[in-house]
C-alpha atoms as a PDB file:
ATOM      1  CA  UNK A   1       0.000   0.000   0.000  1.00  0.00           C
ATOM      2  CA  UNK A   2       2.611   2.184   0.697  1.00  0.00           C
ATOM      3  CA  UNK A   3       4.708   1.744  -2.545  1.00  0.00           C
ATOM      4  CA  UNK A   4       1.510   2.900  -4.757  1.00  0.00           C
ATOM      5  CA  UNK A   5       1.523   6.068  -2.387  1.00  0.00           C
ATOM      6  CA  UNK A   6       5.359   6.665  -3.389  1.00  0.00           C
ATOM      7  CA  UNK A   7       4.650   5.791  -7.396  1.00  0.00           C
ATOM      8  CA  UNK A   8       1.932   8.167  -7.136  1.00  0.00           C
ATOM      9  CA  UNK A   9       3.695  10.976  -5.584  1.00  0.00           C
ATOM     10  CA  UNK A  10       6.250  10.352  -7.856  1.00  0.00           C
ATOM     11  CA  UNK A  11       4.355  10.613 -10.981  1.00  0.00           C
ATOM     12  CA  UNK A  12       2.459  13.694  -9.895  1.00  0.00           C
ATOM     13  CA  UNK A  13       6.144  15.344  -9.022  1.00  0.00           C
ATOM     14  CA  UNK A  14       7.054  14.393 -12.716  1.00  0.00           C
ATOM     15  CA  UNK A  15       4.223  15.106 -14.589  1.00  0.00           C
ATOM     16  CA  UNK A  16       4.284  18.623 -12.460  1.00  0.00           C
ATOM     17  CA  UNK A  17       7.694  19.044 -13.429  1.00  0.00           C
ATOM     18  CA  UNK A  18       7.970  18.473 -16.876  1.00  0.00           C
ATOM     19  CA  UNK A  19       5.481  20.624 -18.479  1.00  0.00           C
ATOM     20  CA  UNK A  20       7.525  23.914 -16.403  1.00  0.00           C
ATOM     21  CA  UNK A  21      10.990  22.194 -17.097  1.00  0.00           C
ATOM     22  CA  UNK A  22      10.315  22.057 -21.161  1.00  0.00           C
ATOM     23  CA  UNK A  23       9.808  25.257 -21.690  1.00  0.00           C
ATOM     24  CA  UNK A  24      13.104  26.829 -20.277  1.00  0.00           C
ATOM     25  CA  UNK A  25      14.923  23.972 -21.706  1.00  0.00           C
ATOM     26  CA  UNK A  26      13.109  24.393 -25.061  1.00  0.00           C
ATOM     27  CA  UNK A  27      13.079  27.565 -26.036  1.00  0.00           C
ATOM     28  CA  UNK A  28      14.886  30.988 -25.963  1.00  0.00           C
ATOM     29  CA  UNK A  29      13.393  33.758 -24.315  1.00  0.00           C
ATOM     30  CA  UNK A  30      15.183  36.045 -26.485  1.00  0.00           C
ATOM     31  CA  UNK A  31      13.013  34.540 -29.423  1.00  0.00           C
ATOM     32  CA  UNK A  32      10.072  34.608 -28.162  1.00  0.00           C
ATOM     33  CA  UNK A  33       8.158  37.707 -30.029  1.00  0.00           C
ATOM     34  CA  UNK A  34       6.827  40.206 -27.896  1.00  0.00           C
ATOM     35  CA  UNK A  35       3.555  39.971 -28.908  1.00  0.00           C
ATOM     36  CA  UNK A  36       3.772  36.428 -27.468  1.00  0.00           C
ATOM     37  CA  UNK A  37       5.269  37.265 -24.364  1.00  0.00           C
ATOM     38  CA  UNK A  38       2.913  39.494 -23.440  1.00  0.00           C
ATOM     39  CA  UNK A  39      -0.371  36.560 -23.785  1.00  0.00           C
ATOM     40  CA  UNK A  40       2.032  34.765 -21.950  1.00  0.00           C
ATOM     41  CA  UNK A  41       2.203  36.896 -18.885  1.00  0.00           C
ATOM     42  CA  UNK A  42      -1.357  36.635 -18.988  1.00  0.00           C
ATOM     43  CA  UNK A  43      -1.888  33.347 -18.870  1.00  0.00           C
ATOM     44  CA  UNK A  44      -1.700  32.254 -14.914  1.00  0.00           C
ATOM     45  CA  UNK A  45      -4.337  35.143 -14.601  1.00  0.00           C
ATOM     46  CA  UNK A  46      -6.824  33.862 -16.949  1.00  0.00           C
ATOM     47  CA  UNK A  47      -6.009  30.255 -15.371  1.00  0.00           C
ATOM     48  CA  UNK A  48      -6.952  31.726 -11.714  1.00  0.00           C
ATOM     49  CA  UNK A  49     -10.091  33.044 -12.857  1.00  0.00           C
ATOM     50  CA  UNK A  50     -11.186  29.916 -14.459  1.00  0.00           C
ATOM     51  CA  UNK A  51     -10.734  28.282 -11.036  1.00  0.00           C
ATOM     52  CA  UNK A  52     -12.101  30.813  -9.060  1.00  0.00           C
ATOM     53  CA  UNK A  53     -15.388  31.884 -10.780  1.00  0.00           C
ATOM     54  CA  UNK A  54     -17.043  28.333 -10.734  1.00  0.00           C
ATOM     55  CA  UNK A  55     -15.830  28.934  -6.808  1.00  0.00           C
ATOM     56  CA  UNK A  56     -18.268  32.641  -6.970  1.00  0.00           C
ATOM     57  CA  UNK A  57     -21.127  31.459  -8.261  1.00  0.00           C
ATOM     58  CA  UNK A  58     -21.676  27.792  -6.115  1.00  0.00           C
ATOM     59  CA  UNK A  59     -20.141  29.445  -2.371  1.00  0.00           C
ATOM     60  CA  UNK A  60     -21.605  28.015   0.376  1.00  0.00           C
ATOM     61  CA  UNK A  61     -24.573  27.989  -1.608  1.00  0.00           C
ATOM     62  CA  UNK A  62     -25.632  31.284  -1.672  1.00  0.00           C
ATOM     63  CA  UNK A  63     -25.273  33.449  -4.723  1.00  0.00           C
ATOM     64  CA  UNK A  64     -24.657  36.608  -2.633  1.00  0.00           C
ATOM     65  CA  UNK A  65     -21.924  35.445  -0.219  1.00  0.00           C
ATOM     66  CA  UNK A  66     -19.641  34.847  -3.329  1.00  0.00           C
ATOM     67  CA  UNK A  67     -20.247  38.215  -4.939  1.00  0.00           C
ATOM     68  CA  UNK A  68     -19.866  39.986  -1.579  1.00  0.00           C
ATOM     69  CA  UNK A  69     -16.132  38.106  -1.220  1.00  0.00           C
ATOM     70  CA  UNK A  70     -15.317  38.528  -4.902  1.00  0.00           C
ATOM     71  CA  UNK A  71     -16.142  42.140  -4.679  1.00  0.00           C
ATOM     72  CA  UNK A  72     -14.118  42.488  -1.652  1.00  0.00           C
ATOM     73  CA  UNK A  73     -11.035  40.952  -3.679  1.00  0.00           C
ATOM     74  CA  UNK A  74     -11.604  43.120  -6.366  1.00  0.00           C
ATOM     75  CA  UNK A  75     -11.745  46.022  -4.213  1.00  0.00           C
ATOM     76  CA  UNK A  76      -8.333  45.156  -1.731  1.00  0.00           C
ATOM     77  CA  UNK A  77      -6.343  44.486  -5.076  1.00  0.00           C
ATOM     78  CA  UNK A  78      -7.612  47.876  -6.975  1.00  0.00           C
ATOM     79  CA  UNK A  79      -5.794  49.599  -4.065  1.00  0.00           C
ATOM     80  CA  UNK A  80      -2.435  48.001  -4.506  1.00  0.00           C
ATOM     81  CA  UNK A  81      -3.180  44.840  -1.381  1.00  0.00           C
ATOM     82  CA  UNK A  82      -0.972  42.469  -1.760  1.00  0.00           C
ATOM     83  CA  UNK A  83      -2.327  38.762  -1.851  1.00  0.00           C
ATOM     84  CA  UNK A  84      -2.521  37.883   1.980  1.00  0.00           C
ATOM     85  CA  UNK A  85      -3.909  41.260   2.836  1.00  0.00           C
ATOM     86  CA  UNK A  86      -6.378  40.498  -0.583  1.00  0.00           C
ATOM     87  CA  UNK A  87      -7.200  36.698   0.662  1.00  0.00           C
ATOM     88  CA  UNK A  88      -7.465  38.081   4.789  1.00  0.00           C
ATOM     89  CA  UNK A  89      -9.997  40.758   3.403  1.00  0.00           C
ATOM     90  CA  UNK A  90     -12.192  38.621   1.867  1.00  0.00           C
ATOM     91  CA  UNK A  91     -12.199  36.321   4.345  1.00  0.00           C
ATOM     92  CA  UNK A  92     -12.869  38.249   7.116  1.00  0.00           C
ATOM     93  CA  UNK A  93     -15.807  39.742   4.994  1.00  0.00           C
ATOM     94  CA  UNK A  94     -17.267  36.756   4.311  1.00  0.00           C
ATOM     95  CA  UNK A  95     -16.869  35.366   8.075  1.00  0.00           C
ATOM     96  CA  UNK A  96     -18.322  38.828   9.256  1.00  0.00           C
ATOM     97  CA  UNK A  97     -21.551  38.139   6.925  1.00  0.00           C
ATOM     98  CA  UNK A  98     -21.902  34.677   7.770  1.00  0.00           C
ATOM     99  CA  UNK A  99     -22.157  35.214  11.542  1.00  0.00           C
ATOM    100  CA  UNK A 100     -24.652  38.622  10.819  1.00  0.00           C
ATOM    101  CA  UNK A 101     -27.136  36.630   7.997  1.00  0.00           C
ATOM    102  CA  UNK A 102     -27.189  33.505   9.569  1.00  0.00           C
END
């Protein structure tokens, strides 16, 4: 039991690994046009919303409760937060309105 543990640890290190290895290895980033560079900046952003916004909508399930914690997100980083102060924000915001509303 313990081996498949270890194998499976071990394959989820390398198949973690590999795809952020590759590129370095792979390619120049001298070559790399601009134009490309610049999507690819924006990539882990559009990633985290994907996996976020599902996150929004189905919270604790009420509608309102994700808004009000997205909102306060939006608000903490449009002010310069950085991401703890950002995540503590919302957190507290949403622990304030769950002990008021329910």
């Amino acid at each position: 039991m313990l081996d498949t543990y270890i194998w499976i640890i071990l394959g989820m290190a390398a198949v973690t690994y590999i795809p952020r290895m590759l590129p370095l290895v792979a390619f120049d980033t001298e070559s790399i046009p601009p134009l490309i560079r610049g999507v690819l900046k924006n990539v882990p952003y559009a990633i985290l919303g994907a996996l976020i916004f599902p996150g929004i909508i189905t919270f604790n399930g009420e509608v309102w409760m994700g808004v009000v914690g997205a909102l306060t997100a939006f608000v903490a980083a449009y002010f310069g937060a950085s991401l703890i102060v950002i995540v503590i924000s919302s957190i507290g915001v949403l622990s304030l309105c769950s002990m008021l509303f329910t």
